[in-house]
C-alpha atoms as a PDB file:
ATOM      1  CA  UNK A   1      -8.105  62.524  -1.591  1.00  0.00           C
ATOM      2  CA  UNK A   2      -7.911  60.655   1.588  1.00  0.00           C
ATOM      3  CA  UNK A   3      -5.074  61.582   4.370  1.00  0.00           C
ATOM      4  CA  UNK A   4      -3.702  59.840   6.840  1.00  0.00           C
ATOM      5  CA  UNK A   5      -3.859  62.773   9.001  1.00  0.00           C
ATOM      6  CA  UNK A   6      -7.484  63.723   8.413  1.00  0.00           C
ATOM      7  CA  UNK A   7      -8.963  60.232   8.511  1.00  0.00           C
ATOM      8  CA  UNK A   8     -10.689  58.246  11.067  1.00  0.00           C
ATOM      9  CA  UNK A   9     -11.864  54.384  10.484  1.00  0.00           C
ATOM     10  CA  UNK A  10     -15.603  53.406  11.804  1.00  0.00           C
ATOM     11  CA  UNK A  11     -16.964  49.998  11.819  1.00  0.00           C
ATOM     12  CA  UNK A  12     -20.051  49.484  12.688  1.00  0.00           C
ATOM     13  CA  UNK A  13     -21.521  46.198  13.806  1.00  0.00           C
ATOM     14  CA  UNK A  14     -19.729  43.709  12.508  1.00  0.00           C
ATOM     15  CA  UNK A  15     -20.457  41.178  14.793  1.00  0.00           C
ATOM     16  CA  UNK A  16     -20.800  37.525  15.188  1.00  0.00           C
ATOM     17  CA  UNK A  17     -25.048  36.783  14.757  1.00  0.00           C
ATOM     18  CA  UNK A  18     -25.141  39.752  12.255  1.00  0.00           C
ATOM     19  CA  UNK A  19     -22.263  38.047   9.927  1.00  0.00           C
ATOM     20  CA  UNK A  20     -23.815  34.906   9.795  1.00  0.00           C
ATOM     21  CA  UNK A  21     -27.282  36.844   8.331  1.00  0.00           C
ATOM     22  CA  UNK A  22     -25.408  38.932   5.788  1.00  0.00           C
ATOM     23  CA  UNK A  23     -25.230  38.206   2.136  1.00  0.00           C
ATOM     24  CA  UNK A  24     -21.921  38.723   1.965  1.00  0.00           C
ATOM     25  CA  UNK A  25     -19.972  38.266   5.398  1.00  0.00           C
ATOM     26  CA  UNK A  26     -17.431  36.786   4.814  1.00  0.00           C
ATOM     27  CA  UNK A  27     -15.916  38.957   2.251  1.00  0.00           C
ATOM     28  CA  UNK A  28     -16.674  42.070   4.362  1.00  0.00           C
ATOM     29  CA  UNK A  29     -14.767  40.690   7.329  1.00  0.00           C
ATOM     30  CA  UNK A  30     -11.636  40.483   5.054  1.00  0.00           C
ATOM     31  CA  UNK A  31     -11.309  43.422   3.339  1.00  0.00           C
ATOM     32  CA  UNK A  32     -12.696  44.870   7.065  1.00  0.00           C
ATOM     33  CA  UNK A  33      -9.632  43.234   8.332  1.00  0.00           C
ATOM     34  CA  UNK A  34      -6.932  44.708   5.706  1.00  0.00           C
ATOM     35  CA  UNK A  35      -8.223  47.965   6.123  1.00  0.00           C
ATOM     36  CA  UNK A  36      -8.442  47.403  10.252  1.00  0.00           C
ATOM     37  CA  UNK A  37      -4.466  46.258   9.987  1.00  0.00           C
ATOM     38  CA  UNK A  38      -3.867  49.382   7.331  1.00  0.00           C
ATOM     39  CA  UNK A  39      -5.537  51.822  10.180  1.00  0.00           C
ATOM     40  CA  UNK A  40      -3.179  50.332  12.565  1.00  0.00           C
ATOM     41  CA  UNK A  41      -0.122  50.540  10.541  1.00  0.00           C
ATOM     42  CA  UNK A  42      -0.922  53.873   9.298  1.00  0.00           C
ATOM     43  CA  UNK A  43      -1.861  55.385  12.548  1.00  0.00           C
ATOM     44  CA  UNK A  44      -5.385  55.727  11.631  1.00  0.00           C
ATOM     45  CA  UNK A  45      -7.834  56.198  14.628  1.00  0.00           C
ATOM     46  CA  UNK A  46     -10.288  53.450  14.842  1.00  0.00           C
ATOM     47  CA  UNK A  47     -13.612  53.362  16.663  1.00  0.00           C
ATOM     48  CA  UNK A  48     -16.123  50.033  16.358  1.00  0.00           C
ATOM     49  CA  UNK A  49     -19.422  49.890  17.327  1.00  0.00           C
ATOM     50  CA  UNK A  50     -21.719  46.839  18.549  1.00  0.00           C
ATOM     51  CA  UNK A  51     -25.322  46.994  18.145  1.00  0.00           C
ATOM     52  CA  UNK A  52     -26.861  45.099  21.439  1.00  0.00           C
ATOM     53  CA  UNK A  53     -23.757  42.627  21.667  1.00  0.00           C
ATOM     54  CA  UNK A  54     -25.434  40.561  24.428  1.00  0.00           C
ATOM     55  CA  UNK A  55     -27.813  39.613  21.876  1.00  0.00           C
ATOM     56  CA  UNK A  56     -25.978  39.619  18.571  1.00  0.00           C
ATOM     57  CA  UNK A  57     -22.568  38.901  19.527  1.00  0.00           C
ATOM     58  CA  UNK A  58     -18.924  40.191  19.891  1.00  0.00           C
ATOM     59  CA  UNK A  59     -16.984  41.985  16.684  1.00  0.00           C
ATOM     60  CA  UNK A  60     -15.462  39.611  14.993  1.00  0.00           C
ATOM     61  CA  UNK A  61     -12.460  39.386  16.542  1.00  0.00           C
ATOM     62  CA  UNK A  62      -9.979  39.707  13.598  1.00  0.00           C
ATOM     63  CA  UNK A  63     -11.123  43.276  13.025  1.00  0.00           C
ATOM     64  CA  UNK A  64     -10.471  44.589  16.493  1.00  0.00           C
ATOM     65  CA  UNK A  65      -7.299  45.921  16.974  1.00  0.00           C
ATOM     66  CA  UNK A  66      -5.557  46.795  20.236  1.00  0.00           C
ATOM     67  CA  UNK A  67      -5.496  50.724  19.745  1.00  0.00           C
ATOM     68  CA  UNK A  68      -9.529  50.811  18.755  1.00  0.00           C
ATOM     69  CA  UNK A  69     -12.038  52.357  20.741  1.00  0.00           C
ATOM     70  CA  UNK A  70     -14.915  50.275  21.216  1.00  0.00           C
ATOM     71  CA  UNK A  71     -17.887  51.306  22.122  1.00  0.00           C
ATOM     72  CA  UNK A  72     -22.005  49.481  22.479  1.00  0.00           C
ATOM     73  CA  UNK A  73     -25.290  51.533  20.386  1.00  0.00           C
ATOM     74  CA  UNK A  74     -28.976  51.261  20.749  1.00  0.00           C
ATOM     75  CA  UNK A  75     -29.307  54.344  17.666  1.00  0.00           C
ATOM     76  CA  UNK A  76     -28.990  52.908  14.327  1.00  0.00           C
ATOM     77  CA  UNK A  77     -26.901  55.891  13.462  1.00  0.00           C
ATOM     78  CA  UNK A  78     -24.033  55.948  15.755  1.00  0.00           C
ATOM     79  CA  UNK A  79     -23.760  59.462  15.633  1.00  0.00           C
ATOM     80  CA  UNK A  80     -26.840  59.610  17.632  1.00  0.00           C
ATOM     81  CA  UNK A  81     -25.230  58.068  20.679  1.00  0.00           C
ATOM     82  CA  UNK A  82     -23.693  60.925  22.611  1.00  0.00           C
ATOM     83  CA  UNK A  83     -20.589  58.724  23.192  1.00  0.00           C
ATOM     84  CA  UNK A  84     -19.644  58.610  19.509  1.00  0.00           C
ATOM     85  CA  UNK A  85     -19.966  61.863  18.787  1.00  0.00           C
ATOM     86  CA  UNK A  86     -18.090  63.012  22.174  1.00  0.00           C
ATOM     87  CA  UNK A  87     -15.211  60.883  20.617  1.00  0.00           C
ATOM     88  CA  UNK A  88     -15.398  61.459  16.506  1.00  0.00           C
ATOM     89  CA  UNK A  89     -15.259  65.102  17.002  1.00  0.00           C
ATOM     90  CA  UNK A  90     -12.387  64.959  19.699  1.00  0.00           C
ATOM     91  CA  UNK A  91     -10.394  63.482  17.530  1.00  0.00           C
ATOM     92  CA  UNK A  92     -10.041  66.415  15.250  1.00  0.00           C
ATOM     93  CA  UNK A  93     -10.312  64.955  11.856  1.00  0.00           C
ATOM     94  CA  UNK A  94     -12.478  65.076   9.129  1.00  0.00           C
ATOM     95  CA  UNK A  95     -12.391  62.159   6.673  1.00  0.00           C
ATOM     96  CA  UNK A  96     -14.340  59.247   7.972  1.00  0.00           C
ATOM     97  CA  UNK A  97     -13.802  55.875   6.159  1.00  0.00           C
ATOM     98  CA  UNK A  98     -16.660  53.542   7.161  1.00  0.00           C
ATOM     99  CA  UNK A  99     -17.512  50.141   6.892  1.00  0.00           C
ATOM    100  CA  UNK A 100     -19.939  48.238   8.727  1.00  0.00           C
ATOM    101  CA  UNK A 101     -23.122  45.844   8.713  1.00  0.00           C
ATOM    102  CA  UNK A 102     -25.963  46.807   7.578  1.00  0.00           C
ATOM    103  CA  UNK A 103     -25.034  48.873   4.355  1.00  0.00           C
ATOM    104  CA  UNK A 104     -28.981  50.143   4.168  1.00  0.00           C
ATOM    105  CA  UNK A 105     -29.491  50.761   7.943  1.00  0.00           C
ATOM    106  CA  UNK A 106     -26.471  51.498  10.482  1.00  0.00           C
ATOM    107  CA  UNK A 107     -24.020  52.222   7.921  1.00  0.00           C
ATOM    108  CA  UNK A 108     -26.183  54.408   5.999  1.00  0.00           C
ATOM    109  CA  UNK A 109     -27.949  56.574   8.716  1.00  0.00           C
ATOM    110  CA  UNK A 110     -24.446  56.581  10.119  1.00  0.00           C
ATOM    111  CA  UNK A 111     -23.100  57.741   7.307  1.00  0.00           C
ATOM    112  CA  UNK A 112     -25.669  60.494   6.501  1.00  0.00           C
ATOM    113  CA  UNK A 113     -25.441  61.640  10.045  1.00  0.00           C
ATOM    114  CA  UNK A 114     -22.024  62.503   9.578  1.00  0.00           C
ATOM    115  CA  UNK A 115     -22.290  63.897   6.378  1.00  0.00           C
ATOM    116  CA  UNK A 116     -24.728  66.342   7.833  1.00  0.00           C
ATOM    117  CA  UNK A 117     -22.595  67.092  10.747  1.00  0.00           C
ATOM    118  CA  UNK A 118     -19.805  68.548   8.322  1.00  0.00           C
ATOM    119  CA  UNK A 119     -17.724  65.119   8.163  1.00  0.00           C
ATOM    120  CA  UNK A 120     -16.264  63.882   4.462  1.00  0.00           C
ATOM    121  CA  UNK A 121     -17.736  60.859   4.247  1.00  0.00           C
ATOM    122  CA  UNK A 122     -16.326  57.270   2.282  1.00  0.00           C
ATOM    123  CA  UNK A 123     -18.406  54.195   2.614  1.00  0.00           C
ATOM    124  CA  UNK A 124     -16.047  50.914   1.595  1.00  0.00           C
ATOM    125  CA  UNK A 125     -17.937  48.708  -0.591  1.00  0.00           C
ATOM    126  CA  UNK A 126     -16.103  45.948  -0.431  1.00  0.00           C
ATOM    127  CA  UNK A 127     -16.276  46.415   3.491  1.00  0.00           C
ATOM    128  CA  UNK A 128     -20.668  46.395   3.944  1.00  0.00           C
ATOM    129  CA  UNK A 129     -23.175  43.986   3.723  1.00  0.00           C
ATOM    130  CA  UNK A 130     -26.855  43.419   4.589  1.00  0.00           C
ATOM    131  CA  UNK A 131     -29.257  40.417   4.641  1.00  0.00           C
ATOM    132  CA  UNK A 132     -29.938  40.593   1.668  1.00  0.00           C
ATOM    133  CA  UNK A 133     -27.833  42.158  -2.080  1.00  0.00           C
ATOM    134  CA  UNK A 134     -31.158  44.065  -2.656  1.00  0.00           C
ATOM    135  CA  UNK A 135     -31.112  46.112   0.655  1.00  0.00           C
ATOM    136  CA  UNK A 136     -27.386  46.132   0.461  1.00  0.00           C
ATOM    137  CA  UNK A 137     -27.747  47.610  -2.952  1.00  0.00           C
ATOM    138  CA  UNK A 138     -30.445  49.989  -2.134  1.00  0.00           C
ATOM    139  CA  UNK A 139     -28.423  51.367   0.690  1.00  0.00           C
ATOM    140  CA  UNK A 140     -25.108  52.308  -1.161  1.00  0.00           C
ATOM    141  CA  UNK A 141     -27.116  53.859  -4.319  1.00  0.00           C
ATOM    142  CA  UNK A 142     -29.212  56.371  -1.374  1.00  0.00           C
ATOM    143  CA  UNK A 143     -25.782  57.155  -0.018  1.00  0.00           C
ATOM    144  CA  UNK A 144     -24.718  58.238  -3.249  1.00  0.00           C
ATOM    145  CA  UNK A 145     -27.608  60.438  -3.777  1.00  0.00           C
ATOM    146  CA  UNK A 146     -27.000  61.957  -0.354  1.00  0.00           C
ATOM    147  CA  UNK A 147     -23.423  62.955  -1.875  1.00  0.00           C
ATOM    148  CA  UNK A 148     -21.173  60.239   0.227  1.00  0.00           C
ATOM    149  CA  UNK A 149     -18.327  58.572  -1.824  1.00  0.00           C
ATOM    150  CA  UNK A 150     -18.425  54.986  -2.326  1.00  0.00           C
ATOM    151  CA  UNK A 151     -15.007  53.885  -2.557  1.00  0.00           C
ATOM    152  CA  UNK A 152     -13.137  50.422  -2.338  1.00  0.00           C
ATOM    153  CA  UNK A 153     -10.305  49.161  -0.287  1.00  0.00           C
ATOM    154  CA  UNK A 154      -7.869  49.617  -2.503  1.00  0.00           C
ATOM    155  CA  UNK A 155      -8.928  53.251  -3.345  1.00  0.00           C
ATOM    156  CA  UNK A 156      -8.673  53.910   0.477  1.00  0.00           C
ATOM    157  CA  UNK A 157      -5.222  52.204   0.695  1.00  0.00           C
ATOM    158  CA  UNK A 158      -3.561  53.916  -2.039  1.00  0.00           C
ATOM    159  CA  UNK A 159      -4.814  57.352  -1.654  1.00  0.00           C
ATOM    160  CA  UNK A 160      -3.719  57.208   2.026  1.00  0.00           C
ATOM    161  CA  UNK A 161      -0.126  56.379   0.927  1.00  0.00           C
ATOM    162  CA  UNK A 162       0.317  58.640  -2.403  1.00  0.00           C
ATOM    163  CA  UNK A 163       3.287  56.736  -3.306  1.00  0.00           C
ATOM    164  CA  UNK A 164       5.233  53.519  -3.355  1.00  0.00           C
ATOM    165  CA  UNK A 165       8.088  55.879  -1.995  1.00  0.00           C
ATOM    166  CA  UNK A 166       5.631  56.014   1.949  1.00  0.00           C
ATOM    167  CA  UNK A 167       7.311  54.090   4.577  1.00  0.00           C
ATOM    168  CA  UNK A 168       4.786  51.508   5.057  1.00  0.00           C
ATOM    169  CA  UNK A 169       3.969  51.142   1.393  1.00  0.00           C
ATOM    170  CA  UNK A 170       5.820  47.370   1.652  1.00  0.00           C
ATOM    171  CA  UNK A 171       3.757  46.719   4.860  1.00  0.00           C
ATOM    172  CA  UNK A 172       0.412  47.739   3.057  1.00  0.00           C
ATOM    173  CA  UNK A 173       1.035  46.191  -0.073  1.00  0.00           C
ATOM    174  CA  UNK A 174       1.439  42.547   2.405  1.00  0.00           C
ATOM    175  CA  UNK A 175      -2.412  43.341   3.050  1.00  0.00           C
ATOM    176  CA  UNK A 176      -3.616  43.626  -0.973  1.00  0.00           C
ATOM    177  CA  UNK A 177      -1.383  40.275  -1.876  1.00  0.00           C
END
């Protein structure tokens, strides 16, 4: 089960040129959005990454929140780039929630990379997408074989809150309406 306390929120690439190319971008900068806002309401550490933003843009900017570390990648996994691993592990939590474009090539070396690095990994669904269904596809049934959970918003939401009873469970619930 996912905890508050234990989880950290990665993003990768979700930017302006690579939206516009996915299959699906508009949906993924939603539900990328309601869990970005959930993060910040729930105190959940954030960090975003930007693959070459001179050339493929800016995040979208309703994902970026004021408390997120941001932070530019030439790897395809960021866990490669010594400034995103400096700052995962200093954070001193386990559970890593990502999200991110593209599901079959940042998102999933990202999310192996992490996996094999001793992190609990959960890839959001709802939250990826690629160029095409096909590679988006491909990439979240690998990440399953490599043992990483594929989850939904929702899942993420509720299992962070355990209970209608949480403090910000009216707050949340604003998000999923």
């Amino acid at each position: 089960m996912l905890d508050t306390n234990n989880s950290i929120l990665v993003i990768i690439d979700i930017q302006e040129k690579l939206v516009k190319a996915a299959s699906n971008g508009e949906k993924t900068i939603i539900n990328t959005s309601k869990i970005s806002q959930a993060a910040q309401i729930l105190s959940i550490p954030v960090i975003i990454t930007e693959q070459y933003p001179k050339g493929l843009g800016a995040t979208v900017e309703s994902i970026t929140g004021s408390d997120a570390f941001i932070m530019e990648k030439s790897s395809f996994s960021a866990f490669k780039e010594p400034e995103f691993e400096q700052k995962i592990n200093s954070l001193n939590r386990k559970q890593v929630i990502l999200c991110g474009i593209e599901a079959h090539i940042c998102v999933l070396q990202t999310a192996i990379d992490l996996y094999k690095n001793g992190y609990e990994v959960y890839v959001l669904k709802d939250c990826v997408s690629s160029r095409s269904e096909e590679e988006q596809n491909s990439g979240l049934e690998l990440l399953k074989q490599y043992g990483i959970k594929v989850i939904t918003v929702e899942i993420a939401l509720f299992q962070w809150l355990k209970s209608s009873k949480h403090p910000q469970f009216k707050d949340i619930q604003k998000l999923i309406i």
